[in-house]
C-alpha atoms as a PDB file:
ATOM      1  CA  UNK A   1     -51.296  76.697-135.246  1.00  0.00           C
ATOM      2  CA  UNK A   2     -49.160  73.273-135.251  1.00  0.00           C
ATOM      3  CA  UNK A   3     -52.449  72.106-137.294  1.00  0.00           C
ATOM      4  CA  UNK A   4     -52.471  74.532-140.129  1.00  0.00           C
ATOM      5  CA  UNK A   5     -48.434  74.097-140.334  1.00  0.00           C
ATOM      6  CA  UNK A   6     -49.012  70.450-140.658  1.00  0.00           C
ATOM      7  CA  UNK A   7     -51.432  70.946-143.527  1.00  0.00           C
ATOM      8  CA  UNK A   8     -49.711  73.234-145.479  1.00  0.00           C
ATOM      9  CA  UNK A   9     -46.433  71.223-145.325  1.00  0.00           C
ATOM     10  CA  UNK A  10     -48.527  68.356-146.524  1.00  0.00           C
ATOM     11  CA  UNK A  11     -50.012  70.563-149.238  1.00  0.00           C
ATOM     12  CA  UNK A  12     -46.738  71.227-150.080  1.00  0.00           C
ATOM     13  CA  UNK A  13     -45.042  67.936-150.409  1.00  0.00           C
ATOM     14  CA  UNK A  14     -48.162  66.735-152.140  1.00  0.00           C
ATOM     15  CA  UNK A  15     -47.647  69.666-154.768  1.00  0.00           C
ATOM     16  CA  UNK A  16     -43.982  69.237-155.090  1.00  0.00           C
ATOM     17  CA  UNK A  17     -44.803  65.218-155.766  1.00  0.00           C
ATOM     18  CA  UNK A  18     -46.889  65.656-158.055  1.00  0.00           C
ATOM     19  CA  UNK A  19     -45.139  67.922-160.021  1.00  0.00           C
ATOM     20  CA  UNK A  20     -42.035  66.345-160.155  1.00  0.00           C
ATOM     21  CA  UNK A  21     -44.228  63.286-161.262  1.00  0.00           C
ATOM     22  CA  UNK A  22     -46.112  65.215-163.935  1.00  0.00           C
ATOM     23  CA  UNK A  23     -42.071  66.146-165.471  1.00  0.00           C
ATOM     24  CA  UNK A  24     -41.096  63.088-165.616  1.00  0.00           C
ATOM     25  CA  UNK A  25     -39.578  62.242-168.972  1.00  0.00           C
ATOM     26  CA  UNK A  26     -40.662  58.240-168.987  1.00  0.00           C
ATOM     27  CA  UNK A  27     -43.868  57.675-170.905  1.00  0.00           C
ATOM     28  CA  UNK A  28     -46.345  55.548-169.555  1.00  0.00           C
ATOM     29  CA  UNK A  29     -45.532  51.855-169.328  1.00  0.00           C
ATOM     30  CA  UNK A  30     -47.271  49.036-171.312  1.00  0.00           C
ATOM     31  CA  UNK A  31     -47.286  45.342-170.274  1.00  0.00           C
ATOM     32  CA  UNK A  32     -46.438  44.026-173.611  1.00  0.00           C
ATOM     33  CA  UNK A  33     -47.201  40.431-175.136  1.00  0.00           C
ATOM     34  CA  UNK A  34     -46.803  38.112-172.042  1.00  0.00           C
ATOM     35  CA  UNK A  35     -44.544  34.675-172.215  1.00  0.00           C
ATOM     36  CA  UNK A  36     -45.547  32.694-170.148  1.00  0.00           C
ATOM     37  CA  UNK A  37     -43.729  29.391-171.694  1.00  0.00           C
ATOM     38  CA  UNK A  38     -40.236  28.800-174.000  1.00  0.00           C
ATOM     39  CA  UNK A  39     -42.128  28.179-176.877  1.00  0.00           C
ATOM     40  CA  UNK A  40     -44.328  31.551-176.587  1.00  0.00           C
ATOM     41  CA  UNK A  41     -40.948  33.258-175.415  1.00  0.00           C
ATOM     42  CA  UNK A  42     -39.899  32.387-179.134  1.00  0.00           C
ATOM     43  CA  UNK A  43     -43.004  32.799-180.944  1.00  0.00           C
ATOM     44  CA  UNK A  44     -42.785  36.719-179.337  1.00  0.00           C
ATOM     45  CA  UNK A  45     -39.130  37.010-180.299  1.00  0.00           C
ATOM     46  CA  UNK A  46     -40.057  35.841-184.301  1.00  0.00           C
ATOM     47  CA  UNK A  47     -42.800  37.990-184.250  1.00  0.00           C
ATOM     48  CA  UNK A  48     -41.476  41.502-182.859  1.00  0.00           C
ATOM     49  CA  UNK A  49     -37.883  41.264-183.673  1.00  0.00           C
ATOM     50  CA  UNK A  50     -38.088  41.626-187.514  1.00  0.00           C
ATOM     51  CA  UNK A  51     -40.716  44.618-186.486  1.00  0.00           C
ATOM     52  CA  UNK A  52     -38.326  45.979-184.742  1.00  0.00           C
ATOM     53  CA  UNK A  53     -35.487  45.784-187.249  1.00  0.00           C
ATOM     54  CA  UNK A  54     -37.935  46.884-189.978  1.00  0.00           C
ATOM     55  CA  UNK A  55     -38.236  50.137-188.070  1.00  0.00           C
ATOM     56  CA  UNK A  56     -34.533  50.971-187.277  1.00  0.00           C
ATOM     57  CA  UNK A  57     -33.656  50.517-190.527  1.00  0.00           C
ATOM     58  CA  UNK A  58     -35.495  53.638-191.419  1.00  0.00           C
ATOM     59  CA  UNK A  59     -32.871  56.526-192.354  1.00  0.00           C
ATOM     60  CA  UNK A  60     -34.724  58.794-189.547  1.00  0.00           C
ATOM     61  CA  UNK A  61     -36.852  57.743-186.320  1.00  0.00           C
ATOM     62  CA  UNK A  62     -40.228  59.662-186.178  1.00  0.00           C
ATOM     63  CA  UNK A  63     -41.757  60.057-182.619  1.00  0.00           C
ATOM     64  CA  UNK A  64     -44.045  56.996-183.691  1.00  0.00           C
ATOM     65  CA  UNK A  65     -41.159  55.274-184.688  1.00  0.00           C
ATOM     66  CA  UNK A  66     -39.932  55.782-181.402  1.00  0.00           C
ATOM     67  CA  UNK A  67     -43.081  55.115-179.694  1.00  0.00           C
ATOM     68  CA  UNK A  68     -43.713  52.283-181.395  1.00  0.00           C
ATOM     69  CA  UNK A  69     -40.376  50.746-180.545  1.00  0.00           C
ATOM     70  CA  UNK A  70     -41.153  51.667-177.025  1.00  0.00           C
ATOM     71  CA  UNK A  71     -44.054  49.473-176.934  1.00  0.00           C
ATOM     72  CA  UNK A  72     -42.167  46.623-179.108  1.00  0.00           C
ATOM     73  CA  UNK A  73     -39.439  46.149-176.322  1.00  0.00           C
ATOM     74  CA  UNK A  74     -41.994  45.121-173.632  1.00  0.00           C
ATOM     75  CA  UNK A  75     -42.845  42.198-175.475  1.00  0.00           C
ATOM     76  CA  UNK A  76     -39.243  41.712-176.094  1.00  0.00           C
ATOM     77  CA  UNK A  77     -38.223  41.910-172.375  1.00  0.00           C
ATOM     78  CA  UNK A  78     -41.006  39.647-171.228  1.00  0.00           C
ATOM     79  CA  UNK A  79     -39.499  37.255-173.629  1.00  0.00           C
ATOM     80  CA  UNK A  80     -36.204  37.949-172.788  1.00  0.00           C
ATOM     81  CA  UNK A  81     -36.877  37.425-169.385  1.00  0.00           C
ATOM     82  CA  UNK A  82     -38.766  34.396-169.463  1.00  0.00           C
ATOM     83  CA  UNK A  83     -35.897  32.374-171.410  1.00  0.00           C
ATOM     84  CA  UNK A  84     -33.274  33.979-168.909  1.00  0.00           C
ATOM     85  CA  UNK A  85     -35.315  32.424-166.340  1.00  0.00           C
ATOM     86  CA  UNK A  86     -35.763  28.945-168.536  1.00  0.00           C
ATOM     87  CA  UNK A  87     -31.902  29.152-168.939  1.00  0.00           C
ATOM     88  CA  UNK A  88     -31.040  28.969-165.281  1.00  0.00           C
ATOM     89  CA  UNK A  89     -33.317  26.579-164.417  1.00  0.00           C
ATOM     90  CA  UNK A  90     -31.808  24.026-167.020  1.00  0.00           C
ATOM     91  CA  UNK A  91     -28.153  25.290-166.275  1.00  0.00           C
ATOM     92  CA  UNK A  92     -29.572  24.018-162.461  1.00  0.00           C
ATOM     93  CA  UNK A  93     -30.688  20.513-163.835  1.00  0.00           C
ATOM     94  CA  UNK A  94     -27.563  20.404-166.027  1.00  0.00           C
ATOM     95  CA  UNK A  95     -25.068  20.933-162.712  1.00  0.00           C
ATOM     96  CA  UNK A  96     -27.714  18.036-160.813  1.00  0.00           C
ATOM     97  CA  UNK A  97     -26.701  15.766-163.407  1.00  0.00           C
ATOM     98  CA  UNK A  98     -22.653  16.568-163.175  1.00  0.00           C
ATOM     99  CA  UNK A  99     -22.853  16.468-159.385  1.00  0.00           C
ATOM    100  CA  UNK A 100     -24.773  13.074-159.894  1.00  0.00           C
ATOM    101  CA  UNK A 101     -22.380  11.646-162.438  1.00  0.00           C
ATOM    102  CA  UNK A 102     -19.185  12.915-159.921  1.00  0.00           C
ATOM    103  CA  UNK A 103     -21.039  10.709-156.945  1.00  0.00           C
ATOM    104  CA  UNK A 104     -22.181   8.125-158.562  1.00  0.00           C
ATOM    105  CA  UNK A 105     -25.778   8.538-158.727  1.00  0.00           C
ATOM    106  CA  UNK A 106     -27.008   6.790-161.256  1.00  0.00           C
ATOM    107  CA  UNK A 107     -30.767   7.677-160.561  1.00  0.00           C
ATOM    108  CA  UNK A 108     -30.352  11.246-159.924  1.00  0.00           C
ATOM    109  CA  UNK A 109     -28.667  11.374-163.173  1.00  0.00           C
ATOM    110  CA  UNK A 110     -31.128   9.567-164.921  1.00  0.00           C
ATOM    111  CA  UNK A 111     -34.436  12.067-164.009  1.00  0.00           C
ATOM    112  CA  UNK A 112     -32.576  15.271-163.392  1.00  0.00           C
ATOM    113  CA  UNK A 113     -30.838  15.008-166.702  1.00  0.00           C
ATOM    114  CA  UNK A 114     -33.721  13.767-168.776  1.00  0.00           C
ATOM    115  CA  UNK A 115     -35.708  17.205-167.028  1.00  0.00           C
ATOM    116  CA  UNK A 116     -32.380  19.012-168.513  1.00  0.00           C
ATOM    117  CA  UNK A 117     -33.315  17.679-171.986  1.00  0.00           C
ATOM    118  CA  UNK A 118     -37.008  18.929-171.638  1.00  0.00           C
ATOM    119  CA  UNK A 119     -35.829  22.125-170.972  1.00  0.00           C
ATOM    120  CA  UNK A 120     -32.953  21.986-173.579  1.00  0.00           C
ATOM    121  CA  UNK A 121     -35.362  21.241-176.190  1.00  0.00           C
ATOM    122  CA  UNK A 122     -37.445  23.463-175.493  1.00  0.00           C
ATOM    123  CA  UNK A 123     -34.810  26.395-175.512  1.00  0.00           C
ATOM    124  CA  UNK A 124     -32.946  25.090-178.715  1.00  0.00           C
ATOM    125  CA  UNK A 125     -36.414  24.861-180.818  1.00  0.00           C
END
């Protein structure tokens, strides 16, 4: 008896799951254009942001419009994300090299702040 209650509570929760799965209202997810530097991080941002704009400036959004947008801001947060990430890893260097120049460090403030210009360049390009 404990058996059969077991099962069909399982059956249950595994029907109720599912379901509430099958309603949900998020489409599936895409993995977008990956960034895996800066420089790609921009390229990505050139390339879909003008898509983007050339769709929202459309009087009405169609449900492609709106799926296509969908898929457009993956590529757009992977970007995003990457030169968030790039961002606080030079605002790190940057605060080496202040730390350095407050305690007279001469060397630490010559190779931490010419790895701050790498990655300056690279986000100002």
């Amino acid at each position: 008896m404990q058996t059969s209650f077991r099962l069909i509570t399982g059956a249950i929760v595994l029907v109720l799951s599912t379901a509430s799965w099958a309603e949900s209202p998020r489409p599936a997810h895409y993995k977008g254009e990956p960034s895996a530097s800066t420089q790609q991080a921009t390229v990505n941002l050139n390339e879909y942001n003008p898509k983007l704009e050339a769709i929202l400036a459309k009087d009405e959004l169609t449900a492609m419009d709106m799926h296509e947008i969908h898929q457009l801001t993956y590529t757009l947060e992977n970007a995003l994300q990457r030169i968030q990430a790039d961002l606080e890893t030079t605002a790190a260097l940057l605060e080496e090299v202040h730390i350095a120049s407050e305690t007279d460090k001469p060397e630490v403030v010559k190779t931490r702040g010419k790895a701050y210009l790498e990655g300056a360049r690279a986000l100002v390009k």
